[in-house]
C-alpha atoms as a PDB file:
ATOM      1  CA  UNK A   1      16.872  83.556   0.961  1.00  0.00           C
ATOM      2  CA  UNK A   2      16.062  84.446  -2.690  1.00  0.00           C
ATOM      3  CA  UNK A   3      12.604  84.629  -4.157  1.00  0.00           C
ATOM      4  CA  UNK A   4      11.748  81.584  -6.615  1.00  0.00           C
ATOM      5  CA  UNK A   5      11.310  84.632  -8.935  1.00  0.00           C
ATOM      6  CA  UNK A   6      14.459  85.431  -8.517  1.00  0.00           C
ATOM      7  CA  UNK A   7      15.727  82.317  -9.396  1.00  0.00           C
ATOM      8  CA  UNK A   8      14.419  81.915 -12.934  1.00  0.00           C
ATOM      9  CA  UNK A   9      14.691  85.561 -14.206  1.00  0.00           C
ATOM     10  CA  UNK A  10      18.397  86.389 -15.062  1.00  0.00           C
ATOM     11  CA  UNK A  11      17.597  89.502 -15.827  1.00  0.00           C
ATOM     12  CA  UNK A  12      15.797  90.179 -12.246  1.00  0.00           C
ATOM     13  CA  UNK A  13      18.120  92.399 -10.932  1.00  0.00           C
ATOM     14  CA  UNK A  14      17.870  95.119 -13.036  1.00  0.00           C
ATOM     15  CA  UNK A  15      15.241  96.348 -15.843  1.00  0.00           C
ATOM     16  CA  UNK A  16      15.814  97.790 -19.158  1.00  0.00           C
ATOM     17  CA  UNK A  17      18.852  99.836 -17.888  1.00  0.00           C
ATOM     18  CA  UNK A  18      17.388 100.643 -13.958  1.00  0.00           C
ATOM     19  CA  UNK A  19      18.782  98.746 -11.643  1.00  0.00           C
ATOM     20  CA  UNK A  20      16.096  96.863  -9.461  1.00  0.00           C
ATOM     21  CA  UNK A  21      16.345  95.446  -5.599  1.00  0.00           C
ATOM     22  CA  UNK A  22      16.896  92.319  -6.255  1.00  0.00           C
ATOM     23  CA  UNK A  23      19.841  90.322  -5.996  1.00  0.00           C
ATOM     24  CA  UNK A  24      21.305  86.937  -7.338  1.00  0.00           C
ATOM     25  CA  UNK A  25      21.884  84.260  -4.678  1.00  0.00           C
ATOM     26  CA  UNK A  26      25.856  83.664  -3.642  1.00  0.00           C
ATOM     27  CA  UNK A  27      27.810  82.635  -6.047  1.00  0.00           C
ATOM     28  CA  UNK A  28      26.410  83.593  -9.363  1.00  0.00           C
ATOM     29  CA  UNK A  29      28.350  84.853 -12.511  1.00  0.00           C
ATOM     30  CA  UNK A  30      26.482  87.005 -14.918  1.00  0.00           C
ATOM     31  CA  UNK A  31      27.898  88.510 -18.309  1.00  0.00           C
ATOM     32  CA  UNK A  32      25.270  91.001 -19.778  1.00  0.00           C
ATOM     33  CA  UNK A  33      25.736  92.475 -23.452  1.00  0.00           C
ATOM     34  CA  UNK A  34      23.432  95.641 -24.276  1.00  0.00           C
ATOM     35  CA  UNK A  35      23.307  96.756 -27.470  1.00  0.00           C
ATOM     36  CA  UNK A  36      25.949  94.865 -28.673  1.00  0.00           C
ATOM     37  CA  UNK A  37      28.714  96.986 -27.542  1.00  0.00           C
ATOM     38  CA  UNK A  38      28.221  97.824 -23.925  1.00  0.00           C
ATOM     39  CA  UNK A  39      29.669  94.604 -21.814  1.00  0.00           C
ATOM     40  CA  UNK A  40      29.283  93.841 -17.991  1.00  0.00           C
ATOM     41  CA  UNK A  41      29.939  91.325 -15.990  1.00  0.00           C
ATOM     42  CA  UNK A  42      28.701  90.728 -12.053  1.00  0.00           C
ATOM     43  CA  UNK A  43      29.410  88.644  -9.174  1.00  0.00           C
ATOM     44  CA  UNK A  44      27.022  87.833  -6.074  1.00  0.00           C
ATOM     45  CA  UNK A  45      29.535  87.571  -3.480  1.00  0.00           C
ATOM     46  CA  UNK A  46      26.443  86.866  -0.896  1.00  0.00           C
ATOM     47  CA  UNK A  47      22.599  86.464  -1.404  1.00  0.00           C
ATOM     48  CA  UNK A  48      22.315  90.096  -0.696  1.00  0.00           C
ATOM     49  CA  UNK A  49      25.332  92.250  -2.787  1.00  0.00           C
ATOM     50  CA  UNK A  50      26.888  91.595  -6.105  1.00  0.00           C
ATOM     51  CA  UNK A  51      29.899  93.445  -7.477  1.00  0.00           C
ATOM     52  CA  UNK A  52      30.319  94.180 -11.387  1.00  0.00           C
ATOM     53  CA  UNK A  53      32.551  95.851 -13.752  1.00  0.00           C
ATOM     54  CA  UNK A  54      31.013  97.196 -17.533  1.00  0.00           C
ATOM     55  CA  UNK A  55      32.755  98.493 -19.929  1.00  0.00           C
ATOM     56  CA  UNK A  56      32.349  99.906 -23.658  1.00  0.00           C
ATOM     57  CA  UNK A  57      34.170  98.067 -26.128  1.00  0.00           C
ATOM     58  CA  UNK A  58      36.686  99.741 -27.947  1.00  0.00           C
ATOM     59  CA  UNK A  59      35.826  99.266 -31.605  1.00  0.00           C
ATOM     60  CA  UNK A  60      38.054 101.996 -32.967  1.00  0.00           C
ATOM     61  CA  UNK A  61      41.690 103.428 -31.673  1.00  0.00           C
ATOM     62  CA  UNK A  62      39.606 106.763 -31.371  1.00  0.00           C
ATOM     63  CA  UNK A  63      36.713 105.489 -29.353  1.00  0.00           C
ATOM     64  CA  UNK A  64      36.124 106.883 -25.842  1.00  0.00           C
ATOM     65  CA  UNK A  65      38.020 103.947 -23.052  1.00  0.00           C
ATOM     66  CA  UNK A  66      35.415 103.996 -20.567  1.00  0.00           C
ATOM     67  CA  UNK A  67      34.678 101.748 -17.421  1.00  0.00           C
ATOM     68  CA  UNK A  68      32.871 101.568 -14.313  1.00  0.00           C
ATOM     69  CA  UNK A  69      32.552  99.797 -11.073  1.00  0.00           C
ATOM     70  CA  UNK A  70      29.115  98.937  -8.770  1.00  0.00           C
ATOM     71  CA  UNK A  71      28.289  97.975  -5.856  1.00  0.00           C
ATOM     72  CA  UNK A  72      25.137  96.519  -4.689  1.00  0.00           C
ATOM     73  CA  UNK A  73      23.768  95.912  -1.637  1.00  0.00           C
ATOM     74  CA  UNK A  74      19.991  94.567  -0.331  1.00  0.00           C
ATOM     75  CA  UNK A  75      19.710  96.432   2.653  1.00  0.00           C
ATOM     76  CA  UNK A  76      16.051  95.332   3.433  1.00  0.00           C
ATOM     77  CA  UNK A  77      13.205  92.660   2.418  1.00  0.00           C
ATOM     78  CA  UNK A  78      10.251  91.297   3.527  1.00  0.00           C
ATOM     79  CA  UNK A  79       7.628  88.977   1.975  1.00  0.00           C
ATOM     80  CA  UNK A  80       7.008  91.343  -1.000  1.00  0.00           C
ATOM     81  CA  UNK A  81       9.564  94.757  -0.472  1.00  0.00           C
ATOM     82  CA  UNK A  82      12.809  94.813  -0.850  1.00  0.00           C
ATOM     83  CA  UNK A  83      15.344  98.093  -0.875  1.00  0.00           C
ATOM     84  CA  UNK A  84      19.370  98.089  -1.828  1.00  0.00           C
ATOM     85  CA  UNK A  85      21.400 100.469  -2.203  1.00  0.00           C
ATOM     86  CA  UNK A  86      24.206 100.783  -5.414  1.00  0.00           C
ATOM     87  CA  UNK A  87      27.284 102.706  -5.847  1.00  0.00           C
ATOM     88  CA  UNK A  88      29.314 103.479  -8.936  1.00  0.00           C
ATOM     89  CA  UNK A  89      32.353 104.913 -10.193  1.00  0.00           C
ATOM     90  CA  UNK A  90      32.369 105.346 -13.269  1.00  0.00           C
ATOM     91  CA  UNK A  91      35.583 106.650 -15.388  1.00  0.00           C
ATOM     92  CA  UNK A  92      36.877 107.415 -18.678  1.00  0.00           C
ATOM     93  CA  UNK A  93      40.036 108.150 -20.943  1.00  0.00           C
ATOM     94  CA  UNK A  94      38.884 110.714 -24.318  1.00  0.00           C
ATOM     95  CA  UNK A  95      41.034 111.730 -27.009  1.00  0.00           C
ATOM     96  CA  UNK A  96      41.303 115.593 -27.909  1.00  0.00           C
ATOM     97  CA  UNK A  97      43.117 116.825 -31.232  1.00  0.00           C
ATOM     98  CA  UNK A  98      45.022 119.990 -29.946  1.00  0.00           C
ATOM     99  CA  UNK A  99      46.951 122.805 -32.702  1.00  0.00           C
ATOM    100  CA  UNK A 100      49.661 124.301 -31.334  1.00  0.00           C
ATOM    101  CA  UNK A 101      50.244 127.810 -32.860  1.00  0.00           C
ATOM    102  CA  UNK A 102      51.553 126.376 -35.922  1.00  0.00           C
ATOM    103  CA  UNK A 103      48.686 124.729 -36.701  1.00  0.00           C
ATOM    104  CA  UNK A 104      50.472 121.465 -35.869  1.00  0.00           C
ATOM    105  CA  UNK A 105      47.844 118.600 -34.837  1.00  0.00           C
ATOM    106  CA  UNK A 106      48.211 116.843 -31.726  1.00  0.00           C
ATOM    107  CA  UNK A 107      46.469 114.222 -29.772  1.00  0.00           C
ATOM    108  CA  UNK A 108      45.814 114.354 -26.064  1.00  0.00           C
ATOM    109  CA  UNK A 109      44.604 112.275 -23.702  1.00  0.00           C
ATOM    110  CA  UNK A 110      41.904 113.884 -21.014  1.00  0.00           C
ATOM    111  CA  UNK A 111      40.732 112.161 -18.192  1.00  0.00           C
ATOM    112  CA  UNK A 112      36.962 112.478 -16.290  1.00  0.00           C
ATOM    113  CA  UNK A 113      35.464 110.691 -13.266  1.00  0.00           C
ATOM    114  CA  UNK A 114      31.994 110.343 -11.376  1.00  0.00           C
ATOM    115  CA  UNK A 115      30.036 109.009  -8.744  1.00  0.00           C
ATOM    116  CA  UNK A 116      26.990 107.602  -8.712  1.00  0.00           C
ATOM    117  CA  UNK A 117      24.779 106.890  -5.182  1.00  0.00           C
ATOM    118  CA  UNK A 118      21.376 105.360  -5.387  1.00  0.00           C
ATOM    119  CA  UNK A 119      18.913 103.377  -3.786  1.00  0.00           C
ATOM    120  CA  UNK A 120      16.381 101.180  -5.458  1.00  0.00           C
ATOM    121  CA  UNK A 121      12.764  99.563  -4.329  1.00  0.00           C
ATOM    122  CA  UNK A 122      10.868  97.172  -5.409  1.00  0.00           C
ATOM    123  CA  UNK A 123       7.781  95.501  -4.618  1.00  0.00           C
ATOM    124  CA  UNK A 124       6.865  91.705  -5.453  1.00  0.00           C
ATOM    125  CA  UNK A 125       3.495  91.530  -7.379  1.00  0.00           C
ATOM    126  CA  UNK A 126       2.883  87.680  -6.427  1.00  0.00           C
ATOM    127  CA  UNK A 127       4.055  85.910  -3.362  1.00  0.00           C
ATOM    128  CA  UNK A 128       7.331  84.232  -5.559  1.00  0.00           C
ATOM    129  CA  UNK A 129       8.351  87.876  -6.967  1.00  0.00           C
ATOM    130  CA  UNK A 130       7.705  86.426 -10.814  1.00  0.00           C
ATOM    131  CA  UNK A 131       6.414  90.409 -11.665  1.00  0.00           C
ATOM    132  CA  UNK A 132       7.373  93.305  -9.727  1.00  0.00           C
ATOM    133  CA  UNK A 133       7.211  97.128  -9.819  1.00  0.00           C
ATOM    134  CA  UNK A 134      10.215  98.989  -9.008  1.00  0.00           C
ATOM    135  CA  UNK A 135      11.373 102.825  -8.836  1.00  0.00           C
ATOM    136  CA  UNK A 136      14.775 103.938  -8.639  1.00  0.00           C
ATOM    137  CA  UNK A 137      16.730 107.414  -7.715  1.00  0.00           C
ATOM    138  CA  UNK A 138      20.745 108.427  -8.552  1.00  0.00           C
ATOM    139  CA  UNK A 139      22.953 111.129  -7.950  1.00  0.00           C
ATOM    140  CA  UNK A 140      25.811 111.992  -9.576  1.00  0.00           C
ATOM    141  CA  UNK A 141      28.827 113.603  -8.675  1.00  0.00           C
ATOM    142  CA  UNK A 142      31.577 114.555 -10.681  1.00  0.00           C
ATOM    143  CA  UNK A 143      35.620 114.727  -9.788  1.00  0.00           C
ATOM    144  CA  UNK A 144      35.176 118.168 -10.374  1.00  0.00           C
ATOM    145  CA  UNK A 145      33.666 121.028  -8.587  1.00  0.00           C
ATOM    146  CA  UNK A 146      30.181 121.587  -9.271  1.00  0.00           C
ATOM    147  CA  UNK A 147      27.325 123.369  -8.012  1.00  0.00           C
ATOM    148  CA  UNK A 148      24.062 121.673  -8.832  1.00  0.00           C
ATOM    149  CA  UNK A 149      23.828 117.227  -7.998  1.00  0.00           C
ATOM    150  CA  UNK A 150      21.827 115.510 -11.194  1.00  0.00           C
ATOM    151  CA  UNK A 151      19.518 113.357 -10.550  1.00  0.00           C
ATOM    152  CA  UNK A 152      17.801 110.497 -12.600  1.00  0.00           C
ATOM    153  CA  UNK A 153      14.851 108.931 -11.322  1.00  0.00           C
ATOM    154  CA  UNK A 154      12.968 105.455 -12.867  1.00  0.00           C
ATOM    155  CA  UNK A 155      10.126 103.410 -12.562  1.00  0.00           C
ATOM    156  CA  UNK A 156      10.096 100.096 -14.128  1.00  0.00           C
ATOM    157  CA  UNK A 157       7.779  96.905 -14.306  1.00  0.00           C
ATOM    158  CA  UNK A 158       8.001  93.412 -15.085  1.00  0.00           C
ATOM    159  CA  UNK A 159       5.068  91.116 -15.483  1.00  0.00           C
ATOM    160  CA  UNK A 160       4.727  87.722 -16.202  1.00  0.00           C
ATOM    161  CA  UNK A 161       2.443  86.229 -19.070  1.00  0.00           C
ATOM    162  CA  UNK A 162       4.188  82.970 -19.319  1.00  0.00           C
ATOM    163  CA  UNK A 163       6.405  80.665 -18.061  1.00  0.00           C
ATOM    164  CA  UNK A 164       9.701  81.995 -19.773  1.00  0.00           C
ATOM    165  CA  UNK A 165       7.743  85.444 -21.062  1.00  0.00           C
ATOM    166  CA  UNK A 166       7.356  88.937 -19.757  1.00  0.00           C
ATOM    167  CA  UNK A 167       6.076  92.336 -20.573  1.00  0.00           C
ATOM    168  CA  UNK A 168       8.850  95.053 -19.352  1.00  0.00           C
ATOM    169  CA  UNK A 169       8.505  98.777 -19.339  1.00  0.00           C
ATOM    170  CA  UNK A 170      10.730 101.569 -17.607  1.00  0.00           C
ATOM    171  CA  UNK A 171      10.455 105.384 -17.993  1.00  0.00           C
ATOM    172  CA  UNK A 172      13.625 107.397 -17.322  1.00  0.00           C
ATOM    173  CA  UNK A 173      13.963 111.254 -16.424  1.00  0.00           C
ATOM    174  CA  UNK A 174      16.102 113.571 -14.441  1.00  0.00           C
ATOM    175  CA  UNK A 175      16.553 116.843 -12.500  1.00  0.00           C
ATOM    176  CA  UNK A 176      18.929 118.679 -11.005  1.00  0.00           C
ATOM    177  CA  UNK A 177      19.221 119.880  -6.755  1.00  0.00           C
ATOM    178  CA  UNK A 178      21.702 122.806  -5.827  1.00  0.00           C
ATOM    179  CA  UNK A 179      22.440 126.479  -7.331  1.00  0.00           C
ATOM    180  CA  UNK A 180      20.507 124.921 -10.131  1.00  0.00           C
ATOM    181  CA  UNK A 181      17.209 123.877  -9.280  1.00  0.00           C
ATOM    182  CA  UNK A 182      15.707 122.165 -13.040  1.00  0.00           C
ATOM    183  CA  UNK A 183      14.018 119.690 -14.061  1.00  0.00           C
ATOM    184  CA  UNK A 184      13.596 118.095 -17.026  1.00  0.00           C
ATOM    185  CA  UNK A 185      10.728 118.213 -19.636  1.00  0.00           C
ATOM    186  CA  UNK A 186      11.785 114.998 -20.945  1.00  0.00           C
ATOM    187  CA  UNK A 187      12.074 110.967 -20.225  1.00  0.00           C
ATOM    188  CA  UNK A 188      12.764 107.712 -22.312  1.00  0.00           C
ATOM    189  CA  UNK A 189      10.185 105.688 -22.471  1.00  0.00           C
ATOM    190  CA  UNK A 190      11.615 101.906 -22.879  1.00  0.00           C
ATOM    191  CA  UNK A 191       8.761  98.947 -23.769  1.00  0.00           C
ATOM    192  CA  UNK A 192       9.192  95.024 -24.680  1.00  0.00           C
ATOM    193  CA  UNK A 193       9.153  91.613 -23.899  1.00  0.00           C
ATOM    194  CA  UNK A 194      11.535  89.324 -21.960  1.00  0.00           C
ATOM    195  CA  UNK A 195      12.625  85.721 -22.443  1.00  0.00           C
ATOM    196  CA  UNK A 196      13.901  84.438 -19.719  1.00  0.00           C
ATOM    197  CA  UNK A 197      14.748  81.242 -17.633  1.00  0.00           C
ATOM    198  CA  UNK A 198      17.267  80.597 -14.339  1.00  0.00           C
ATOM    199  CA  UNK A 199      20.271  80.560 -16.812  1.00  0.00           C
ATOM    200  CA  UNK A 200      19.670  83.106 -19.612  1.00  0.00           C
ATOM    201  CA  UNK A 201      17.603  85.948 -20.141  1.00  0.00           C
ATOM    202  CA  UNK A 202      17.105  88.227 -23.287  1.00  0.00           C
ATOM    203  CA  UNK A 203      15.554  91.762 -23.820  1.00  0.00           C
ATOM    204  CA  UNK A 204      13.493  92.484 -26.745  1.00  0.00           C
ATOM    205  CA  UNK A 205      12.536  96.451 -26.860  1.00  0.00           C
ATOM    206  CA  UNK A 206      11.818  99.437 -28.087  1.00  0.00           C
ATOM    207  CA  UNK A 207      12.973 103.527 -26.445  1.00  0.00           C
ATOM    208  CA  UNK A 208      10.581 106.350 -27.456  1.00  0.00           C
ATOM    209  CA  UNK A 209      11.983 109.740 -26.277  1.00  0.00           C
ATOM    210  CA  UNK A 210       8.394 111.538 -24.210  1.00  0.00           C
ATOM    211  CA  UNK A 211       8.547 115.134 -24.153  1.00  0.00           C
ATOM    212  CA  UNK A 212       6.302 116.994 -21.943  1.00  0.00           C
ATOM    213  CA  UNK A 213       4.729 119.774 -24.267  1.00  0.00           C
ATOM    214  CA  UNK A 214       4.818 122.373 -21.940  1.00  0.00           C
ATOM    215  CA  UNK A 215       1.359 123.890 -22.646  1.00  0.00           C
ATOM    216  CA  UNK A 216       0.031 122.800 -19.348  1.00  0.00           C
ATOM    217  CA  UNK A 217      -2.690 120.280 -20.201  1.00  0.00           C
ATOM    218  CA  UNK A 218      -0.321 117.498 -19.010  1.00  0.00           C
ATOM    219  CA  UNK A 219      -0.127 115.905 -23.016  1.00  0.00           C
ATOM    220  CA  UNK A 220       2.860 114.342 -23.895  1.00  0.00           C
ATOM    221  CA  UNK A 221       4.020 114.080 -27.506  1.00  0.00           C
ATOM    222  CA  UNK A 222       6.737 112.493 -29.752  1.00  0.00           C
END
């Protein structure tokens, strides 16, 4: 029930950092490593949803202890569209230096929380999904109160020009629905090839940060 596509892309289920709507079949272990200090590691429990834990590694006693926790579900497919949802809760542990009215230095320990629901889609270029376009949409909400939802939105792309090659692209932005309606004049724009085969895949990019000049021509500029 997975695309032959699928199968020989171990990075198919997600693009530079979007997730995509693709899953791995039953039964696969995957360990990811982004930028060298970002660490995840996924399970496809069926053909259709994975769980996964990532986590930043703690180089330093003063470093941020972060985690977080996704779920992924295919909730759809056909011969070339698929759709799955993704949930994550993502937490994290952050050090404060406090003074007390002494001027005595402290360290505390301050918690935060969030929730992340989205929904990805992607559609299957060729019949055995090799390249595929894909856009995805999040929400977050935080443990605390707040009055306006962030969004981030993506489209992403991978085609194939080889056996184990692709060309990958992804641009990234985000806006904001509630008391605060904004969006942003921003995205990161993330370009590069992939090397890839059933067992291991690797990334090879470049992010340029696109801001939209505001002028109302439409021009972007560095």
């Amino acid at each position: 029930t997975v695309p032959k596509g699928v199968l020989e892309d171990a990075n198919a289920g997600r693009s530079c950092i979007a997730p995509t709507a693709l899953t791995e079949p039953k039964g696969t272990f995957t360990f990811t490593d982004f930028e060298l200090f970002v660490i995840s590691g996924t399970y496809a429990v069926t053909d259709q949803i994975s769980i996964g834990l990532t986590t930043l590694l703690p180089l330093t006693s003063d470093m941020p202890k972060v985690g977080a926790f996704n779920l992924k579900a295919q909730v759809f497919k056909s011969d070339r569209v698929y759709l799955a949802g993704q949930v994550v809760l993502m937490g994290g542990l952050f050090q404060n230096t406090v003074y007390d009215g002494m001027g005595n230095a402290s360290e505390e320990n301050e918690g935060t929380g969030a929730l992340v629901l989205g929904g990805a889609a992607t559609y299957c270029i060729d019949v055995d999904c090799h390249s595929t376009l894909s856009g995805y949409l999040g929400a977050g909400f935080a443990r605390e109160d707040q009055s306006a939802v962030p969004l981030l939105a993506s489209v992403n792309t991978a085609i194939r020009v080889g056996k184990h090659v692709k060309l990958i692209g992804e641009f990234d932005t985000g806006f904001s629905d509630g008391e605060i309606d904004a969006a942003a004049d921003a995205g990161l724009l993330w370009y590069g090839v992939r090397f890839t085969s059933s067992m291991i895949g690797v990334d090879l990019g470049f992010l340029k940060p696109i801001v939209f000049d505001g002028s109302g021509d439409g021009g972007f500029g560095d």
